[in-house]
Every structure is written in C-alpha cells, then in structure tokens.
N, C-alpha and C. Protein backbone atom coordinates (compact mmCIF):
# COMPACT_ATOMS: atom_id res chain seq x y z
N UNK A 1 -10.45 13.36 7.63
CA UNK A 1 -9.08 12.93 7.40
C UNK A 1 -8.26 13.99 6.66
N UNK A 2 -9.17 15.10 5.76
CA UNK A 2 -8.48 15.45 5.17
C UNK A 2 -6.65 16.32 5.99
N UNK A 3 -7.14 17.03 7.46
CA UNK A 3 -6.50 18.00 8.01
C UNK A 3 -4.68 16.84 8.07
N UNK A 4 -5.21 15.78 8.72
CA UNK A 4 -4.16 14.87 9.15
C UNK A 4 -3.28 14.41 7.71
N UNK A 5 -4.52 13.73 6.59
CA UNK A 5 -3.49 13.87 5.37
C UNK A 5 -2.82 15.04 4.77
N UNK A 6 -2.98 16.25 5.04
CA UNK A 6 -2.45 17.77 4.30
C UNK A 6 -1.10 17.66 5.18
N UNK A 7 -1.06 17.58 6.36
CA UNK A 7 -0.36 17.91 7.85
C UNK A 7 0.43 16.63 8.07
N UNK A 8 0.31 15.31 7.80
CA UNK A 8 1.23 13.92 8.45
C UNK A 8 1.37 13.34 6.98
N UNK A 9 0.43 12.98 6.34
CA UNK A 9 0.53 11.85 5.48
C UNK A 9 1.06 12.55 4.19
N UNK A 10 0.99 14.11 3.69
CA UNK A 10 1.39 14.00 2.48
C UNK A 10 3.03 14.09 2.37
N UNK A 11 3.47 14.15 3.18
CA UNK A 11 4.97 14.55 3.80
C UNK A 11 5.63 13.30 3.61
N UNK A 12 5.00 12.01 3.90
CA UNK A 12 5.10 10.83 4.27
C UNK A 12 5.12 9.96 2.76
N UNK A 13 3.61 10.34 1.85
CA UNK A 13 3.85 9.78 0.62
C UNK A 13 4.68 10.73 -0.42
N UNK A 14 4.87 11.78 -0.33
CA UNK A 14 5.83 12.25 -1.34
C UNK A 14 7.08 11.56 -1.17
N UNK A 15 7.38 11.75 0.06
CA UNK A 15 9.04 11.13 0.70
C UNK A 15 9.46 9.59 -0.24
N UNK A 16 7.86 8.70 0.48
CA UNK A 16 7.84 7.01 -0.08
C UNK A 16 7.90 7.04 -1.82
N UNK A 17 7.22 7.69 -2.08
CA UNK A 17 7.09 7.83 -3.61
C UNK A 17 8.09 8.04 -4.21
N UNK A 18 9.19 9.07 -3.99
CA UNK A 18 10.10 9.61 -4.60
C UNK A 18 11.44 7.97 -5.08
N UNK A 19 10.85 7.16 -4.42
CA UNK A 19 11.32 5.94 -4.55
C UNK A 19 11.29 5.07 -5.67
N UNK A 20 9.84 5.78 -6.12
CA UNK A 20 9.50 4.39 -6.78
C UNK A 20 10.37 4.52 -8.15
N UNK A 21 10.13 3.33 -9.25
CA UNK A 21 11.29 4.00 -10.78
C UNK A 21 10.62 2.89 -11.56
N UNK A 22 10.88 2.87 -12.89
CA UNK A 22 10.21 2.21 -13.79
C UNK A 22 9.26 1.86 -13.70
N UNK A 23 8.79 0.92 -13.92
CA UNK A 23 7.12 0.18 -14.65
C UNK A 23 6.42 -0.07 -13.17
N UNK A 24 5.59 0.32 -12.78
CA UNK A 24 5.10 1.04 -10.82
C UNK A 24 3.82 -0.15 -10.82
N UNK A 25 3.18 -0.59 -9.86
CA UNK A 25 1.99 -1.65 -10.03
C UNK A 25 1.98 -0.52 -8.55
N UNK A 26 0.35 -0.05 -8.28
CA UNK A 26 -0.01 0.55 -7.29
C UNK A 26 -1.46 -0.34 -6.77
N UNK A 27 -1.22 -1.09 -5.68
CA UNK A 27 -2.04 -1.97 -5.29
C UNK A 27 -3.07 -1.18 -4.31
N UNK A 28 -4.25 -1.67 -5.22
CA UNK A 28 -5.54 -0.87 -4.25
C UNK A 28 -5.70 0.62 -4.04
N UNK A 29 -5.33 1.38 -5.72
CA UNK A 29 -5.14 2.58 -5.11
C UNK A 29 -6.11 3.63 -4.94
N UNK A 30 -6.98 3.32 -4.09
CA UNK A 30 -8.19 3.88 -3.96
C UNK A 30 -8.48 5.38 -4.63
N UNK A 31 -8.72 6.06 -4.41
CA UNK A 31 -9.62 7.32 -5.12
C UNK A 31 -8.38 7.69 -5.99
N UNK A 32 -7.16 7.43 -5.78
CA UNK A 32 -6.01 7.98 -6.49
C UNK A 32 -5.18 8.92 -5.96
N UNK A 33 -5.69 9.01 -4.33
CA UNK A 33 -5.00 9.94 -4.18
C UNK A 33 -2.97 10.16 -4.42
N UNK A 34 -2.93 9.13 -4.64
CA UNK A 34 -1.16 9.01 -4.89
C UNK A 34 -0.57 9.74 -6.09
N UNK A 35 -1.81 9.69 -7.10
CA UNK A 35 -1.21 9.74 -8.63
C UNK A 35 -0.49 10.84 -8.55
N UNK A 36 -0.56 11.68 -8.49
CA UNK A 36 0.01 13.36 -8.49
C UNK A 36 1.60 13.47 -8.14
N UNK A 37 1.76 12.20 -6.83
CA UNK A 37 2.94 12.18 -6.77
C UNK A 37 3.78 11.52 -7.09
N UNK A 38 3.49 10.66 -7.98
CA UNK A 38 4.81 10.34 -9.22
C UNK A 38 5.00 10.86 -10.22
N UNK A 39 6.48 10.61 -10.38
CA UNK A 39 7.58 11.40 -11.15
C UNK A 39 8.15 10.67 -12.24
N UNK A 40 8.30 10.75 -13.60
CA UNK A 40 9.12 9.96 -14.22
C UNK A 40 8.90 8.30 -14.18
N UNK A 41 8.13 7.84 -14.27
CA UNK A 41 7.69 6.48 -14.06
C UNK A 41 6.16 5.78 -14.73
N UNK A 42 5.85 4.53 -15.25
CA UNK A 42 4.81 4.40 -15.87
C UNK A 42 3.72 3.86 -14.83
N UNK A 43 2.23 3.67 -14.22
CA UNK A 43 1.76 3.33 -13.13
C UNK A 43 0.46 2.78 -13.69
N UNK A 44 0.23 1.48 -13.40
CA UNK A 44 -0.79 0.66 -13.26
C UNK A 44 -1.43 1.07 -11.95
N UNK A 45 -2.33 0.58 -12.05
CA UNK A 45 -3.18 1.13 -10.66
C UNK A 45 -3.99 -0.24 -10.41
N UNK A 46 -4.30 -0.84 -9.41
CA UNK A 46 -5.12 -2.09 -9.37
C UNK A 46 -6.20 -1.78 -8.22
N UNK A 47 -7.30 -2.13 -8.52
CA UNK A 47 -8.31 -1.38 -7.05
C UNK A 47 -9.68 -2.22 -7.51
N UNK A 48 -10.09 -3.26 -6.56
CA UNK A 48 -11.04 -3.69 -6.51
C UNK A 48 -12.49 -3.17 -6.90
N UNK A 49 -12.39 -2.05 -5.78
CA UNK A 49 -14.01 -1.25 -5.62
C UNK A 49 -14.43 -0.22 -6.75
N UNK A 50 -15.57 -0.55 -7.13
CA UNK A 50 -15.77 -0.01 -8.73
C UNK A 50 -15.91 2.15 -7.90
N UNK A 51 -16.29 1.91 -6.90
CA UNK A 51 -16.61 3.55 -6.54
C UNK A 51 -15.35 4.04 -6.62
N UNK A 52 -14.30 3.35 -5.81
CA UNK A 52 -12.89 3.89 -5.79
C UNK A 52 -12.47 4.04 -7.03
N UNK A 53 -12.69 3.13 -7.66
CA UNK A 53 -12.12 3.19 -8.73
C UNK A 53 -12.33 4.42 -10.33
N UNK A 54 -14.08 4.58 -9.89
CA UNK A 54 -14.37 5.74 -10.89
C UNK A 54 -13.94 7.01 -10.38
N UNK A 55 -13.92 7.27 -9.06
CA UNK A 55 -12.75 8.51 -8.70
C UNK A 55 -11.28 8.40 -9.03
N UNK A 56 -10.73 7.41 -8.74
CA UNK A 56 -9.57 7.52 -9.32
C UNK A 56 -9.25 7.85 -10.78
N UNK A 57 -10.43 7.32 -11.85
CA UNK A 57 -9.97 8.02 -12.81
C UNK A 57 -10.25 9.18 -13.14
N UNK A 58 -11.24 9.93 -12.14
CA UNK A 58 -11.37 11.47 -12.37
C UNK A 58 -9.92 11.90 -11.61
N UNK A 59 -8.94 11.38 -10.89
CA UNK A 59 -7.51 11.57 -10.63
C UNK A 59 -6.50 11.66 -11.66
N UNK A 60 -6.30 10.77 -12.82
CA UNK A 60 -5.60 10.75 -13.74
C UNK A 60 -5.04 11.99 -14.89
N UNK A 61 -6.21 12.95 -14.52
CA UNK A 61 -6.08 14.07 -15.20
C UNK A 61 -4.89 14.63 -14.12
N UNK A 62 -4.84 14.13 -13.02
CA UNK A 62 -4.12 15.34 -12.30
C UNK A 62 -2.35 14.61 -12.61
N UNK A 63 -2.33 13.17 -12.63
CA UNK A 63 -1.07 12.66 -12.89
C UNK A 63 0.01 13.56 -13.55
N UNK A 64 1.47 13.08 -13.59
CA UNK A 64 2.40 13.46 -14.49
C UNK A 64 3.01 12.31 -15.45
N UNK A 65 2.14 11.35 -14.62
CA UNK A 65 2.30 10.42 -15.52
C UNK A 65 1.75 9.55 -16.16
N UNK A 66 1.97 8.34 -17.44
CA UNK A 66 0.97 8.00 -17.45
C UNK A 66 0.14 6.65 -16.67
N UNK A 67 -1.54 6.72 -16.35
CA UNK A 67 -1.68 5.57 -15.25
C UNK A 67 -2.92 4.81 -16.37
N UNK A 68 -2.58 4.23 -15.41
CA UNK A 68 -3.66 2.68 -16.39
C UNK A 68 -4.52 2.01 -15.65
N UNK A 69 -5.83 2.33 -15.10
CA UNK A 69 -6.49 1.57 -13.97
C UNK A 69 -7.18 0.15 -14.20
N UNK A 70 -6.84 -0.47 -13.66
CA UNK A 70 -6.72 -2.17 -13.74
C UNK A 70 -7.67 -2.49 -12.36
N UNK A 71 -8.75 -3.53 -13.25
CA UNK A 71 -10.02 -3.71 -11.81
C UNK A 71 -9.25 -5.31 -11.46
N UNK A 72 -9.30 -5.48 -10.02
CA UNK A 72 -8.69 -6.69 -9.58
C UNK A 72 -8.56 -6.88 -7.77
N UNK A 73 -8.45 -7.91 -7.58
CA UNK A 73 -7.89 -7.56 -6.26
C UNK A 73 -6.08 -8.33 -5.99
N UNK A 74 -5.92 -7.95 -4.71
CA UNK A 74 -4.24 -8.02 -4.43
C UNK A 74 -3.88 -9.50 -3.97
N UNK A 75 -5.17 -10.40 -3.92
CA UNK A 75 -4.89 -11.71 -3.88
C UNK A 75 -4.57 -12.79 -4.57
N UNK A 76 -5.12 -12.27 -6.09
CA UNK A 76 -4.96 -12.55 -7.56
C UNK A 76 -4.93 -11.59 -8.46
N UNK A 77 -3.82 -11.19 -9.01
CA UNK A 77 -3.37 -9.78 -9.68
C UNK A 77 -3.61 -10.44 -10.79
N UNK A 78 -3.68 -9.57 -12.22
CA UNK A 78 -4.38 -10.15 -13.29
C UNK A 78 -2.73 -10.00 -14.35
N UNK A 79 -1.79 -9.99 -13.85
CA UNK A 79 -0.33 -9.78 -14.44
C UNK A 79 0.49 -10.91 -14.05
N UNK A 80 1.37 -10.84 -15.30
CA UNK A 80 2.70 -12.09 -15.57
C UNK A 80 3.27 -11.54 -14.44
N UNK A 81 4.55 -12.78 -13.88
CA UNK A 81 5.51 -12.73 -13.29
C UNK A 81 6.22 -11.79 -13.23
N UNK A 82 7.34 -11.13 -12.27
CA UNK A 82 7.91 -10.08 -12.76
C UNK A 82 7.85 -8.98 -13.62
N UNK A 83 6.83 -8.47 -13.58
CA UNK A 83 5.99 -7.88 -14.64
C UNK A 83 6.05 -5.98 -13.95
N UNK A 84 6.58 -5.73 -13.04
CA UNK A 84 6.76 -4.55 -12.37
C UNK A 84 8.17 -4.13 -11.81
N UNK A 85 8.62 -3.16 -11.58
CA UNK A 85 10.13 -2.64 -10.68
C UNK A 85 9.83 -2.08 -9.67
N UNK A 86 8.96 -1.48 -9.04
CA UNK A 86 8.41 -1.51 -8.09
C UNK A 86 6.90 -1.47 -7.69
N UNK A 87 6.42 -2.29 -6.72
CA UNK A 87 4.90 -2.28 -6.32
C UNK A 87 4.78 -1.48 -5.01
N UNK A 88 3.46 -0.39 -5.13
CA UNK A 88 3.54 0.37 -3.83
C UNK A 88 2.57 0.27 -3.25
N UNK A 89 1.88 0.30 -1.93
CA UNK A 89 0.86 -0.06 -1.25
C UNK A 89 0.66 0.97 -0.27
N UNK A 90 -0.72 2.01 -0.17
CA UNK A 90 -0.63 3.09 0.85
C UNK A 90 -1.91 2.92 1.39
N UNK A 91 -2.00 2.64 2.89
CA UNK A 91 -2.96 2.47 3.86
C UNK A 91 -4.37 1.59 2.84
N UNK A 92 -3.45 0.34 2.53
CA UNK A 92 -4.29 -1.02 1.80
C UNK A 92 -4.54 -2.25 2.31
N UNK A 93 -3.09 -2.65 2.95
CA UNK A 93 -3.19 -3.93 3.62
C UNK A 93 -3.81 -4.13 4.79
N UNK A 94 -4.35 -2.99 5.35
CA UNK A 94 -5.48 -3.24 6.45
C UNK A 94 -6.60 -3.45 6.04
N UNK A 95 -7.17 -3.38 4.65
CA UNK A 95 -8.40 -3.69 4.13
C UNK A 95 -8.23 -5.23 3.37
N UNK A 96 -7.30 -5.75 2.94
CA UNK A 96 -7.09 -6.82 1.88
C UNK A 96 -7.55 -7.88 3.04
N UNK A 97 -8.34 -8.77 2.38
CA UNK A 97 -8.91 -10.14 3.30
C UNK A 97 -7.80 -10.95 3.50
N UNK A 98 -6.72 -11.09 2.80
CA UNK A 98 -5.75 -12.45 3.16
C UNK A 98 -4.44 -11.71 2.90
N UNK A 99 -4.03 -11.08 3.73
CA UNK A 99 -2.66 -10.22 3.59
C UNK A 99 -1.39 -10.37 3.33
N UNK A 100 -0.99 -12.14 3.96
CA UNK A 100 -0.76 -12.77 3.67
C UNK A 100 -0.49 -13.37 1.72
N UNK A 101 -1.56 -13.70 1.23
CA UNK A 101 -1.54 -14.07 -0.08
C UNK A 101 -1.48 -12.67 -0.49
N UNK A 102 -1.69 -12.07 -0.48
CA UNK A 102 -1.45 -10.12 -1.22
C UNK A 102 -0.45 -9.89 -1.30
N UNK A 103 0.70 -9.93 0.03
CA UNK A 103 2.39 -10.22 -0.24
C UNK A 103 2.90 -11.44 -1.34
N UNK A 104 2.73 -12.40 -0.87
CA UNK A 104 2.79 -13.15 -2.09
C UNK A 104 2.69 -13.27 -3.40
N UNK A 105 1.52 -12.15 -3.44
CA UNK A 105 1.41 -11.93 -5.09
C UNK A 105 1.90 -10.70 -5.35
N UNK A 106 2.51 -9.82 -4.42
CA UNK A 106 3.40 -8.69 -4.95
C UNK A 106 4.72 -9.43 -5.25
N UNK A 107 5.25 -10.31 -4.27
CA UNK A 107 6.27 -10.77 -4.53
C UNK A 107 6.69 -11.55 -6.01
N UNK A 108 5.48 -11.83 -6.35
CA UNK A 108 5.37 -12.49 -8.27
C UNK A 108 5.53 -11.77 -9.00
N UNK A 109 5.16 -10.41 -8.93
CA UNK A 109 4.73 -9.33 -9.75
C UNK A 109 5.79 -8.70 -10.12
N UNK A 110 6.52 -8.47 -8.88
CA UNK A 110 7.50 -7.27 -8.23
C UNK A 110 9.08 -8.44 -8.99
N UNK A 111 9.59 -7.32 -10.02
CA UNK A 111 10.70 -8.05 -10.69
C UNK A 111 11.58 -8.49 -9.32
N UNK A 112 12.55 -9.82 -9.01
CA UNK A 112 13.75 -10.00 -8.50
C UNK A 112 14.54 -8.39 -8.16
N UNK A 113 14.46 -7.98 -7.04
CA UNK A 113 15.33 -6.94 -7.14
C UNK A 113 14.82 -5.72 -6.79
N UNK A 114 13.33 -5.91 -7.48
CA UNK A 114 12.56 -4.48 -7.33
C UNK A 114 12.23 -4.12 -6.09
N UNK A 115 11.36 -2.57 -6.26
CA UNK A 115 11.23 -2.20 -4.66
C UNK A 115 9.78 -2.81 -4.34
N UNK A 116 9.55 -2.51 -2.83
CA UNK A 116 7.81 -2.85 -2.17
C UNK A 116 8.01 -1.30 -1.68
N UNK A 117 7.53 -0.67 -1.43
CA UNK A 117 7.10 0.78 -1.04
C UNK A 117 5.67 0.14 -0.34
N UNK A 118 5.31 0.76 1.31
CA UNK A 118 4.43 0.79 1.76
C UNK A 118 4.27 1.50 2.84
N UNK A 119 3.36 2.24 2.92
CA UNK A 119 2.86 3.13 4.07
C UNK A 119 1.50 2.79 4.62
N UNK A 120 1.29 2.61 6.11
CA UNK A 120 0.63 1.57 6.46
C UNK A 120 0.19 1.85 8.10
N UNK A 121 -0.88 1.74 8.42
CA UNK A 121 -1.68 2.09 9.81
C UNK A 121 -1.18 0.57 9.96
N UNK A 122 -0.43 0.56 11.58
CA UNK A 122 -0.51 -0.93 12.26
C UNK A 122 -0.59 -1.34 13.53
N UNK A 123 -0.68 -2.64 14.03
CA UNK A 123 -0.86 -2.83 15.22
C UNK A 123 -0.02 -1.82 16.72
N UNK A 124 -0.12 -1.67 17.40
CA UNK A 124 0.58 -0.89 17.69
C UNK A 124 1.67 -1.85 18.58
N UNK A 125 2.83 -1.47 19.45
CA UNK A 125 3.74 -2.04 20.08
C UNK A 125 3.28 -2.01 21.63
N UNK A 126 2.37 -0.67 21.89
CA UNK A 126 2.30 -0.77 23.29
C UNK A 126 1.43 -1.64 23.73
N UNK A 127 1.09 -2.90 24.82
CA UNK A 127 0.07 -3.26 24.67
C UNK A 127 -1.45 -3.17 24.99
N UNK A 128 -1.41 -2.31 25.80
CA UNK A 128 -2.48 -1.08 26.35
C UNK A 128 -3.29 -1.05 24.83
N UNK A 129 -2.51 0.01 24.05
CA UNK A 129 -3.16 0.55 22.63
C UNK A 129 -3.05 -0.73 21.79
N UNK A 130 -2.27 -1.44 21.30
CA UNK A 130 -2.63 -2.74 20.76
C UNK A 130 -4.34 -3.56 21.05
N UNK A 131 -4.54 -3.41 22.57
CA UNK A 131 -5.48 -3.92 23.09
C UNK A 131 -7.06 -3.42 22.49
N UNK A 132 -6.37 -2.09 22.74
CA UNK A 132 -7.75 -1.14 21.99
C UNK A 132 -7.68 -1.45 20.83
N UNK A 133 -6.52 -1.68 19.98
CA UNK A 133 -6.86 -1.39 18.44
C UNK A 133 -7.53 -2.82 18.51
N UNK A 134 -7.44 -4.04 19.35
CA UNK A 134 -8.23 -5.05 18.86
C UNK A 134 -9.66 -5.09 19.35
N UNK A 135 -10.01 -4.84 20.35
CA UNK A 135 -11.14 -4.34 20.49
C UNK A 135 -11.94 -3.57 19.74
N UNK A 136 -11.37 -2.45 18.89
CA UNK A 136 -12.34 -1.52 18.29
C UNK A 136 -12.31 -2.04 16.95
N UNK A 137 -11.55 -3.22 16.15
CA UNK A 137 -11.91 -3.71 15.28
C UNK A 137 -12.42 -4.52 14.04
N UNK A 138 -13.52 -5.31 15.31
CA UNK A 138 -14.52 -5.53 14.37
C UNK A 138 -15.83 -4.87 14.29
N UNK A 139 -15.57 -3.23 14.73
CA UNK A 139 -16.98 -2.71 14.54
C UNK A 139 -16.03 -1.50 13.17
N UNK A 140 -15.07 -1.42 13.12
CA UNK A 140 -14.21 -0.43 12.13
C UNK A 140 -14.30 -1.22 11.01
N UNK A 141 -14.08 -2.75 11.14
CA UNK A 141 -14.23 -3.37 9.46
C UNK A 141 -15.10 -3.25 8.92
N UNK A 142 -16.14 -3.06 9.90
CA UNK A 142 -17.67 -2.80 9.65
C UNK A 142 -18.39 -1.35 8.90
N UNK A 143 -17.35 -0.41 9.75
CA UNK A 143 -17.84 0.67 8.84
C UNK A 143 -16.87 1.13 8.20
N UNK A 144 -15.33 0.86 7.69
CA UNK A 144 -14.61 1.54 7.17
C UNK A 144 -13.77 0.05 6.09
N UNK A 145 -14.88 -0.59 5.41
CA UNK A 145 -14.48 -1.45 4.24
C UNK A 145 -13.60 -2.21 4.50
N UNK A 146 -14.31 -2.82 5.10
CA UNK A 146 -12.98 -4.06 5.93
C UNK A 146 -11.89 -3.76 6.55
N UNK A 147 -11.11 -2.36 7.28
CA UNK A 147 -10.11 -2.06 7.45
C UNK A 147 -10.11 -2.69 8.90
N UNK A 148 -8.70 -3.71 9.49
CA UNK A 148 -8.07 -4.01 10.45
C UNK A 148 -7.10 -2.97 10.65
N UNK A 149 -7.94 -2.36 12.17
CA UNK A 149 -6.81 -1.36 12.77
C UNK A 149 -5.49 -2.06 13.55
N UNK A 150 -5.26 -3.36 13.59
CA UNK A 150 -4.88 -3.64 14.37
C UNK A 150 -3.84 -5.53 13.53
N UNK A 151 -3.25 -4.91 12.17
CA UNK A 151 -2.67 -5.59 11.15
C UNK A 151 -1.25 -5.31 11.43
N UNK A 152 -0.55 -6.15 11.48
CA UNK A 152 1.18 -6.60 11.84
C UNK A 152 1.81 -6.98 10.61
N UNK A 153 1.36 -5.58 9.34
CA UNK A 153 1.95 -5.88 8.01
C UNK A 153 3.21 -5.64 8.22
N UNK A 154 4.33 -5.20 8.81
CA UNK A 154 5.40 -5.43 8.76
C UNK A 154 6.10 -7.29 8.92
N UNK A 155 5.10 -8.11 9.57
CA UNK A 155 5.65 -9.01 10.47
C UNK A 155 5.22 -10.21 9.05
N UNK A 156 3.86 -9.71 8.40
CA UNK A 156 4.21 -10.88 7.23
C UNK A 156 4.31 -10.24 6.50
N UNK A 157 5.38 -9.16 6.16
CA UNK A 157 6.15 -9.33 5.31
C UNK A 157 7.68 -10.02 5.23
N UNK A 158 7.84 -9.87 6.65
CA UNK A 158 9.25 -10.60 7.16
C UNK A 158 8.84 -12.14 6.71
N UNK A 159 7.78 -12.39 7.38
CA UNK A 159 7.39 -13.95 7.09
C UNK A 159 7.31 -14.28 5.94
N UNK A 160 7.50 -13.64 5.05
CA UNK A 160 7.19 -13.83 3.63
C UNK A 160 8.27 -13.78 2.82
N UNK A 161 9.70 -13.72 3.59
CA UNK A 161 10.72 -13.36 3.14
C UNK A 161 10.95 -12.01 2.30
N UNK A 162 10.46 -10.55 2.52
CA UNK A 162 10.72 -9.57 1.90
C UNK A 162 11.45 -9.23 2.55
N UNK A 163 12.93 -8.22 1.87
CA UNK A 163 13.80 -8.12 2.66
C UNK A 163 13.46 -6.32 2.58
N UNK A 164 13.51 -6.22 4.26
CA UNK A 164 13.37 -4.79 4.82
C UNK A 164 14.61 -4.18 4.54
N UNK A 165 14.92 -2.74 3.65
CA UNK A 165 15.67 -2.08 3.75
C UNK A 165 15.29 -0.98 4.73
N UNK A 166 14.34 -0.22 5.05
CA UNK A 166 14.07 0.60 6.36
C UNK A 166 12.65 0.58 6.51
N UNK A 167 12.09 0.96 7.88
CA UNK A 167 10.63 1.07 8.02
C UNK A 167 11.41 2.32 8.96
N UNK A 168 10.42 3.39 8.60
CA UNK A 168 9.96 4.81 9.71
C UNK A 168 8.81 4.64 10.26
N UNK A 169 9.17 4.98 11.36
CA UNK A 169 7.29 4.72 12.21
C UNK A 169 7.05 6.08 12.31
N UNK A 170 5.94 6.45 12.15
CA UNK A 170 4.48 7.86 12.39
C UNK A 170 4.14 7.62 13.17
N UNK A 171 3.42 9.11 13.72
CA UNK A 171 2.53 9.22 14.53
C UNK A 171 2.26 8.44 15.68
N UNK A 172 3.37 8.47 16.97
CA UNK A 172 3.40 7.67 17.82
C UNK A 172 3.59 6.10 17.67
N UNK A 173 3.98 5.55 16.07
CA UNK A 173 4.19 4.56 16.27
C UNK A 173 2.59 4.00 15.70
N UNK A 174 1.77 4.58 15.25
CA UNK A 174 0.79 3.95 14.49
C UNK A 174 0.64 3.60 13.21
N UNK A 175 1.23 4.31 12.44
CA UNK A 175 1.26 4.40 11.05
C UNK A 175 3.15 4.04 10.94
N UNK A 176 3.78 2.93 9.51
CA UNK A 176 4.77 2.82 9.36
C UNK A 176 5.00 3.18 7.62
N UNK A 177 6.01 3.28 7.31
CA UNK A 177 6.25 3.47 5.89
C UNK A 177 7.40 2.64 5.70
N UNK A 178 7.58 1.67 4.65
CA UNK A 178 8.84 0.73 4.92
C UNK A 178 9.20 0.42 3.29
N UNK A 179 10.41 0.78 2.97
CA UNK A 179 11.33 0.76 1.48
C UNK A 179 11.66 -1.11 2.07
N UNK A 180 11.33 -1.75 1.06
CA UNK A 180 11.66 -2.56 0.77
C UNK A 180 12.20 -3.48 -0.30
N UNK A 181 13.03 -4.73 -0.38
CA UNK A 181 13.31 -5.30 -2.04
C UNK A 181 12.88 -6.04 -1.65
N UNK A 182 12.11 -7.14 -3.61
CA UNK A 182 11.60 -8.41 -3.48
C UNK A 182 13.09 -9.55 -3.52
N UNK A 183 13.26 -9.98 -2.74
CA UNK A 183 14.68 -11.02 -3.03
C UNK A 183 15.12 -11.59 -4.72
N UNK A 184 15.89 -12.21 -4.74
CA UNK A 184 16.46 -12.54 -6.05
C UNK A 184 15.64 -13.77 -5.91
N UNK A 185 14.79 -14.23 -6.97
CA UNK A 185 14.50 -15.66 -7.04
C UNK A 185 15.24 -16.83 -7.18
C-alpha cells in the first residue's frame, strides 16, 4: 500500500485534514498514520485494536500536535455529548461492525455545527464492479480485519441525517472523501 498511499492518498488526507479546527476526536485511527498531518488543533485518537494502537503511539512523537490515545470502539465512544468540533474518520468505516450506530455516535460527540471529515474506500456505482466488490468480500473481512469493500458510507450518512457539504470521489470512483456538518440539535 505503501506506493498508492505516497502517490493518491497522502494528497487526499492532507487536503481533508487541513479542515479539521479545535478539539479533533479521530475515530479508529489506526497505526496513526494521520497524526503528522494536523495543524493547530488538539486530537484524541480512539482505536479499538491494542496492535494499532501501540504503533500509533510510537506516531505521536512525529505529531505537531498534542494527541491523546483513547482505547474504545466507534459504537460506544467513552465521551460526553458534544464533546468535539470536529470528528475525522480515514479508511475506518469499512471495518466498524455497525456503521450505522458509529455515525450515530459521531453525531453525539461531534458539537451541533461541527465538522465529520471522512475519507473512505466504497461501494462502487458501476454495477459490474459493485458486483465484484460484493463477491470478494467476505473472504477480505477475513483477511483484512473486518474490512467491507463494498460499504455505502456515504448513503448512511445521509440516512442519518448528516448534512453533506461536498464528497470528492478517487480513484475511479472507489475511494470518497466528504467535508461534512453535524446538524444543529
């Protein structure tokens, strides 16, 4: 992965990142690779998997800012209400078991107002490749930690009432990145 993240994806999270502002909740942020690219902002980090998680804090040295790694998962966050200004999510919600309740609990988290930042592998539109991505994954959850190649996180987030300010689609339309606000309660 590394060639494709140097070459597509870091282009993609600097861009999403440059977004984020105040008190940051980074859901599932595996090895850490994000930390480096925030700016001016304070960052919780939340990540289930104890492996991910002890790399990520060999990441923290590289931060500019300061991060705080928090063990949990995105179905039950271990934080008060409105308790963040923006929550960011990068190639996560294809691994979270109920994706569904994971929006939901960003939406608690994530102050009235604040941003959702997410960059995100998804189902695809064509249905040819849609077809494949469902086919090939339940042997991918299998070896790549539960990840669904073939997740329509844009569609519950609509269902969930988050209001889309833009989504960019990647790479033919596989990968999306989408600035979003949590509505006013």
């Amino acid at each position: 992965m590394k060639p494709v993240e140097e070459k597509t994806f870091l282009p993609i999270r600097t861009e999403l990142l440059k977004e984020a502002y105040g008190n940051v909740l980074e859901v599932g942020c595996g090895t850490g690779i994000n930390f480096s690219f925030y700016r001016d902002v304070k960052v919780t980090a939340l990540e289930p998997n104890s492996v991910f998680r002890d790399a990520a804090i060999k990441q923290v040295n590289q931060a500019q800012v300061p991060i705080q790694i928090v063990e949990g998962s995105a179905e039950a966050m271990p934080f008060d209400d409105d308790a963040f200004d923006t929550v960011v999510g990068t190639l996560v919600f294809c691994s979270i078991p109920d994706p569904t309740q994971a929006v939901r609990e960003v939406m608690r988290v994530c102050k009235p107002g604040g941003k959702i930042l997410l960059f995100e592998h998804v189902r695809h539109e064509h249905t040819m490749l849609a077809a494949m991505q469902d086919f090939f994954t339940p042997l991918w959850k299998r070896l790549c930690d539960g990840c669904h190649l073939n997740r329509s996180t844009a569609e519950v987030l609509i269902q969930e009432g988050v209001e889309i300010v833009r989504i960019h689609k990647h790479m033919n339309n596989i990968f999306i990145s989408v600035v979003a606000r949590n509505p006013m309660k």
